[in-house]
C-alpha atoms as a PDB file:
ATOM      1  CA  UNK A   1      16.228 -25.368   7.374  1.00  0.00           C
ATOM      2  CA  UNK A   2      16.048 -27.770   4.167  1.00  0.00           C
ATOM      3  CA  UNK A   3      15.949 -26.320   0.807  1.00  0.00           C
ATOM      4  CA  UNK A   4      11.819 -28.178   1.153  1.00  0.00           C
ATOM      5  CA  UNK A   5      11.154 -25.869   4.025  1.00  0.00           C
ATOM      6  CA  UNK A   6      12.551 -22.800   2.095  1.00  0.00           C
ATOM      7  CA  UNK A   7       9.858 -23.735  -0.903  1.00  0.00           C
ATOM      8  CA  UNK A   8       7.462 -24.466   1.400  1.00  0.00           C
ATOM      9  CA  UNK A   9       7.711 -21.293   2.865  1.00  0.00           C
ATOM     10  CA  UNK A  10       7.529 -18.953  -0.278  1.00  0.00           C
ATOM     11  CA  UNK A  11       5.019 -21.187  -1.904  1.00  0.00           C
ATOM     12  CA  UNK A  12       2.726 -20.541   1.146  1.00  0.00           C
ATOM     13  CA  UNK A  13       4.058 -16.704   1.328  1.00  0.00           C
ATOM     14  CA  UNK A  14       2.935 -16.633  -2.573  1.00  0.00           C
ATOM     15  CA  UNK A  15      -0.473 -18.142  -1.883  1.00  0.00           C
ATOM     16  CA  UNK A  16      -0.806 -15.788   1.107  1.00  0.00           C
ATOM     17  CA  UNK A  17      -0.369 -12.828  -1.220  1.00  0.00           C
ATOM     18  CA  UNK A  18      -2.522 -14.278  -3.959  1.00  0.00           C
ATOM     19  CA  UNK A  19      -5.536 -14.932  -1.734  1.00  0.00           C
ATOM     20  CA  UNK A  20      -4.661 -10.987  -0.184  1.00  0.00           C
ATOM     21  CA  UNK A  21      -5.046  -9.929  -3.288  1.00  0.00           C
ATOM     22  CA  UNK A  22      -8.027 -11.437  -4.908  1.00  0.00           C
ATOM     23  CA  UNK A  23      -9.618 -10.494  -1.605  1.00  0.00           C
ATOM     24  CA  UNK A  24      -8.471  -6.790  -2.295  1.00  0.00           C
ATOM     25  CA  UNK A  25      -9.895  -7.346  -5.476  1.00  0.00           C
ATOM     26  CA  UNK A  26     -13.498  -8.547  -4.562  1.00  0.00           C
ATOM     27  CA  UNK A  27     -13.452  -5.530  -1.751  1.00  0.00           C
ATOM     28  CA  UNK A  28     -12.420  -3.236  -4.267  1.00  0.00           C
ATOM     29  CA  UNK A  29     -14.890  -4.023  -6.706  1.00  0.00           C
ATOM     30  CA  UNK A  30     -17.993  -4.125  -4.013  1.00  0.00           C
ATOM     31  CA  UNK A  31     -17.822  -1.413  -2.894  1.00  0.00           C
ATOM     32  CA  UNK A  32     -16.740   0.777  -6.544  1.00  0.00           C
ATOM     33  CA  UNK A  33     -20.282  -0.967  -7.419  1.00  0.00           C
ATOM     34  CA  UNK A  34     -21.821   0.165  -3.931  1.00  0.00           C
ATOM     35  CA  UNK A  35     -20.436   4.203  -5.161  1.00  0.00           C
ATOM     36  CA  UNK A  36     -21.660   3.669  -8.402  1.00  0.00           C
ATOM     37  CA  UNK A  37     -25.162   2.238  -8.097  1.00  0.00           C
ATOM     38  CA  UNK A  38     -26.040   4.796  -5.068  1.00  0.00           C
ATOM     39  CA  UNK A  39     -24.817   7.456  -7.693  1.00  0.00           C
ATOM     40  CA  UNK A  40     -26.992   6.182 -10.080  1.00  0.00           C
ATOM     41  CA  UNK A  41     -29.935   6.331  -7.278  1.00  0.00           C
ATOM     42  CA  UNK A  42     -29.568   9.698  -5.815  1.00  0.00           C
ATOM     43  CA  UNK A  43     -29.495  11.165  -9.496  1.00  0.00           C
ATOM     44  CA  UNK A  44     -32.573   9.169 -10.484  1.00  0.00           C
ATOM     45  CA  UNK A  45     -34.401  10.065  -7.585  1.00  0.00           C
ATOM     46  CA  UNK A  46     -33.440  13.772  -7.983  1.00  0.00           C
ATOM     47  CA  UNK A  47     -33.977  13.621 -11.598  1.00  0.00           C
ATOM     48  CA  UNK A  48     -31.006  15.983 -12.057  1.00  0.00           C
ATOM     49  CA  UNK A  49     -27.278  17.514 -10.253  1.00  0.00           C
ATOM     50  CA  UNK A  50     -29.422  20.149  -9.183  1.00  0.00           C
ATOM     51  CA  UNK A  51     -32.255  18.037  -8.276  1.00  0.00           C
ATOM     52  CA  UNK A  52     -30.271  16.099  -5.516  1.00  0.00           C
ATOM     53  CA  UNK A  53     -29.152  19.259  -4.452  1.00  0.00           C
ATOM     54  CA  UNK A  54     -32.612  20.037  -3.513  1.00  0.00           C
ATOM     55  CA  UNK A  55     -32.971  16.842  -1.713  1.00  0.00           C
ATOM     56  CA  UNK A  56     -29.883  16.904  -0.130  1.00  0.00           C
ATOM     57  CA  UNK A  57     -30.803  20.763   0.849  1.00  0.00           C
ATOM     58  CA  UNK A  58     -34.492  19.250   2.141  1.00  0.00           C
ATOM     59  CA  UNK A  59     -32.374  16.752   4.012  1.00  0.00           C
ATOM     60  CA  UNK A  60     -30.448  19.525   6.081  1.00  0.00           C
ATOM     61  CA  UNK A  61     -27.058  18.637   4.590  1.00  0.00           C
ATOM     62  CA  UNK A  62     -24.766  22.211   4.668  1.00  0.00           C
ATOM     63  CA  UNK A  63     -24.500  23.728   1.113  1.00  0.00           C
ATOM     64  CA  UNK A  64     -26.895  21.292   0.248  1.00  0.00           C
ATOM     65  CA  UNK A  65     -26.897  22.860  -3.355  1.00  0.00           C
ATOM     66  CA  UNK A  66     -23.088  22.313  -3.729  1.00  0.00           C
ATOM     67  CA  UNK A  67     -22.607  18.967  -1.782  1.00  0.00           C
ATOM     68  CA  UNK A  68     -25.105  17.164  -3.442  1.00  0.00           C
ATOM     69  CA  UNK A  69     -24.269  17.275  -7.041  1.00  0.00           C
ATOM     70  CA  UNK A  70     -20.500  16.709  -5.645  1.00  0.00           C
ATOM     71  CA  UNK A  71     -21.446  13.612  -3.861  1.00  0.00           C
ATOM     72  CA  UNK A  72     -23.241  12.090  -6.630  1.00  0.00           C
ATOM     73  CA  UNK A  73     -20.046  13.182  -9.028  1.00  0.00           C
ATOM     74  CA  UNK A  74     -17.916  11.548  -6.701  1.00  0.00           C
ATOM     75  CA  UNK A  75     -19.124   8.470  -6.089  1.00  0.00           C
ATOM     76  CA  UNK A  76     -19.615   7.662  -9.607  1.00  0.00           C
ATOM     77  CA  UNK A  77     -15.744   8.879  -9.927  1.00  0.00           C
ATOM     78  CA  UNK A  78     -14.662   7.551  -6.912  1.00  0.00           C
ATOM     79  CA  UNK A  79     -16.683   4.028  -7.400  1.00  0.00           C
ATOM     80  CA  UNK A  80     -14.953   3.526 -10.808  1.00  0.00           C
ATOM     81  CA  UNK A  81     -11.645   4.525  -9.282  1.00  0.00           C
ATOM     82  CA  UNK A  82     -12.304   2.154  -6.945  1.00  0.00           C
ATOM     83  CA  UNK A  83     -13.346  -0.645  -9.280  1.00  0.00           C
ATOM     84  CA  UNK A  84      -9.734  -0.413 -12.004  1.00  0.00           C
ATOM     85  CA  UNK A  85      -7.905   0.211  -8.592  1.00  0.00           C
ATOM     86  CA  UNK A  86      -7.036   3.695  -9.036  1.00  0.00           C
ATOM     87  CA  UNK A  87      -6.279   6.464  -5.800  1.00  0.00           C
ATOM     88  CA  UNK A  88      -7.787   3.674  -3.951  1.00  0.00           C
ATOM     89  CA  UNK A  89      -5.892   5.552  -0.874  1.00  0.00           C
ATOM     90  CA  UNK A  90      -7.622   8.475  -1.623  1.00  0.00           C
ATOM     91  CA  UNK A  91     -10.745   7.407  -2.217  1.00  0.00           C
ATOM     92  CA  UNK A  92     -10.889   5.076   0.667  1.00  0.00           C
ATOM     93  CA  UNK A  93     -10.267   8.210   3.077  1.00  0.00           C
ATOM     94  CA  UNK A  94     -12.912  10.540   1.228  1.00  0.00           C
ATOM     95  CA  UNK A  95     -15.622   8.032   0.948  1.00  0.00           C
ATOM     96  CA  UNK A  96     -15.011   7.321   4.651  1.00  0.00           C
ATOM     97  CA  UNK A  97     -15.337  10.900   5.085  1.00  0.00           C
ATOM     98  CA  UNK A  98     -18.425  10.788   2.673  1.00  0.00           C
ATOM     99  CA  UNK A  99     -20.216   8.033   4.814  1.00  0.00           C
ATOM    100  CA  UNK A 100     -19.392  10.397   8.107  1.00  0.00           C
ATOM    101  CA  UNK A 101     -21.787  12.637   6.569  1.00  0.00           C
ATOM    102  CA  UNK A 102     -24.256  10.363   5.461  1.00  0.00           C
ATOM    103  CA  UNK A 103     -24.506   9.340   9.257  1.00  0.00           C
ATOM    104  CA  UNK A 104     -24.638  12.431  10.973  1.00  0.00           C
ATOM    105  CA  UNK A 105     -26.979  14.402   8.554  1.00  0.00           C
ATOM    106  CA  UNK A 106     -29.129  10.905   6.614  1.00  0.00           C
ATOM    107  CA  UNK A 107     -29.115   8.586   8.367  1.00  0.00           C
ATOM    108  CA  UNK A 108     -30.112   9.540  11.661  1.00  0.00           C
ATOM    109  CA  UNK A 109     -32.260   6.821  13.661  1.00  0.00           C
ATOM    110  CA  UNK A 110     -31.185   4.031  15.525  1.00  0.00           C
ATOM    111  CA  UNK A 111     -28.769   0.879  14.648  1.00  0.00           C
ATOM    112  CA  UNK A 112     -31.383  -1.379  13.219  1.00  0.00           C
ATOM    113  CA  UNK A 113     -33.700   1.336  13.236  1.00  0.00           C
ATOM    114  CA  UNK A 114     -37.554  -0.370  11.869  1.00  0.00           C
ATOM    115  CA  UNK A 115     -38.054   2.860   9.561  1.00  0.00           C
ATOM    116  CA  UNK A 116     -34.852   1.602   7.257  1.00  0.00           C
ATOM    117  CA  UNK A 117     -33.212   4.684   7.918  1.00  0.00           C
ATOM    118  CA  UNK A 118     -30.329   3.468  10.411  1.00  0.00           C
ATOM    119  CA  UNK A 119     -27.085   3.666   9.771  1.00  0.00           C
ATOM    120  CA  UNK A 120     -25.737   0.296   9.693  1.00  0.00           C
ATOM    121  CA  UNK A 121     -24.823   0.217   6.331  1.00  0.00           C
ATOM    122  CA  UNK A 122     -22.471   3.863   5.953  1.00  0.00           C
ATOM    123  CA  UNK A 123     -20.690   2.373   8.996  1.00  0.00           C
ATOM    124  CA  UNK A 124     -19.812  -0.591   6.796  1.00  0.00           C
ATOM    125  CA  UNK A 125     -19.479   1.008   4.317  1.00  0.00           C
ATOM    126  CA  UNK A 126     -17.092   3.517   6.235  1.00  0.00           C
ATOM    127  CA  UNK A 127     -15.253   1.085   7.458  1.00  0.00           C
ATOM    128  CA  UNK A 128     -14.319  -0.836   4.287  1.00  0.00           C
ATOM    129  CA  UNK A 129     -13.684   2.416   2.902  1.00  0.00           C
ATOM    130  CA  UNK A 130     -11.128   3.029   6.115  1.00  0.00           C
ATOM    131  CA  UNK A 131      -9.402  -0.989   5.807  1.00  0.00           C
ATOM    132  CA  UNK A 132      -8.917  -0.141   1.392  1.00  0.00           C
ATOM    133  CA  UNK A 133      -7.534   3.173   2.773  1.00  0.00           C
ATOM    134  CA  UNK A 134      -4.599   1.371   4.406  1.00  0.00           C
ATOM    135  CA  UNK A 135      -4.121  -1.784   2.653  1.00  0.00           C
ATOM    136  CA  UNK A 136      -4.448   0.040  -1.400  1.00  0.00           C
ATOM    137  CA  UNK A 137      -5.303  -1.922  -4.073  1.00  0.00           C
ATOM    138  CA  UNK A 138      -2.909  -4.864  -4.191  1.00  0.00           C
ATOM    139  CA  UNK A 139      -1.374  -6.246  -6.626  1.00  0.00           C
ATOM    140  CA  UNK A 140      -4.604  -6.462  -8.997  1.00  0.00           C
ATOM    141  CA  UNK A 141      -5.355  -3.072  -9.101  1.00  0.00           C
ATOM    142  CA  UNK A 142      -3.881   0.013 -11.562  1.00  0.00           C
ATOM    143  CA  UNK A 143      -2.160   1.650  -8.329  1.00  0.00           C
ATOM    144  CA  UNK A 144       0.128  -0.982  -8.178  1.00  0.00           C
ATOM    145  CA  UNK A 145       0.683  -1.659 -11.881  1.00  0.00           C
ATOM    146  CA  UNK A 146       1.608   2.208 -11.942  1.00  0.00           C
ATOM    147  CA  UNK A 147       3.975   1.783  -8.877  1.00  0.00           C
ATOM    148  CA  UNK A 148       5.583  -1.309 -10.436  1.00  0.00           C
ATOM    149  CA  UNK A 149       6.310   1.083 -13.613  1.00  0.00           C
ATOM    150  CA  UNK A 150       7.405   3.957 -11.892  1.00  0.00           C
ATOM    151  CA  UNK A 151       9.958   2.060  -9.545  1.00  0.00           C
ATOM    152  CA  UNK A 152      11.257   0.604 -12.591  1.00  0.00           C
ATOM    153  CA  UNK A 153      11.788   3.714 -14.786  1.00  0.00           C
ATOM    154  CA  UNK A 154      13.742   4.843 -11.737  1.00  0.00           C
ATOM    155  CA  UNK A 155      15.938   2.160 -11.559  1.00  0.00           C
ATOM    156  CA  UNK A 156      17.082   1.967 -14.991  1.00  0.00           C
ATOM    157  CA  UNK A 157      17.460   6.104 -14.673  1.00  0.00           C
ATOM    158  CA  UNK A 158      19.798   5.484 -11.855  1.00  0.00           C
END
C-alpha cells in the first residue's frame, strides 16, 4: 500500500466519522425536541403535574397519579439530556421503555389506525430511542466531551 492509499484511507475513515456524527447529532436533537414538545403538550392539556395524572389515571395507565407527572418530568429532562448529549445511554433505554408504555396502555388501535390513535409513531420513536441507546452521542455530544476528559485526567494520573 502507497503512502496515497494510507491518506486515502483515513481521510475517508475521518469523513465516515464526521458524517456518523452529525447524523448522531440531528437524531439526537429530534428526538430531545420530540421529549420536550410532548412534555410541553401533556402538561398543557392537563393544565398541571397533577392534572396529567388525572388523564393519565382516565387513560388506565397504573399509578396513573405517580406516572404521569413522572413522564412529563422526564421527558422534558430526558429530551434536554438528549438534545446537549448527556446519559444519552440512559435515556435512550428509558424512553424506549417510556414508548413501551405509551403503546400498550395509549395508544391502543391499529397500525395506521383512521382514529389517529395508532401507534406508529412510539414505535419510531422506540426505536430511535433503542439505535441512540447503543450508538451514544458521538463525538458532538457532552457524553463524549466528558469521556474525552476523564480518559485524559487518568492518563496523566498514571
Amino acid at each position: 500500500m502507497t503512502t496515497t492509499d494510507r491518506t486515502r484511507l483515513t481521510g475517508d475513515t475521518v469523513l465516515t466519522q464526521t458524517t456518523r456524527d452529525l447524523v448522531l447529532l440531528v437524531a439526537r436533537v429530534g428526538l430531545g425536541v420530540l421529549m420536550v414538545a410532548h412534555a410541553k403538550v401533556e402538561y398543557d392539556f392537563g393544565g398541571s403535574l397533577a392534572g396529567v395524572g388525572g388523564l393519565f389515571t382516565e387513560a388506565g395507565v397504573p399509578l396513573g397519579a405517580l406516572t404521569g407527572p413522572a413522564n412529563v418530568l422526564f421527558e422534558l429532562v430526558g429530551g434536554i439530556a438528549m438534545i446537549i448529549g448527556a446519559a444519552v445511554r440512559v435515556v435512550g433505554v428509558l424512553m424506549a421503555l417510556n414508548m413501551v408504555g405509551a403503546w400498550v396502555f395509549v395508544h391502543t388501535s391499529g397500525l395506521y389506525a383512521m382514529d389517529r390513535n395508532g401507534p406508529e409513531t412510539v414505535i419510531a420513536i422506540g426505536l430511535l430511542s433503542l439505535v441512540l441507546a447503543v450508538t451514544g452521542s458521538g463525538r458532538l455530544g457532552l457524553d463524549h466531551l466528558i469521556a474525552r476528559r476523564l480518559h485524559r485526567t487518568s492518563r496523566t494520573a498514571a
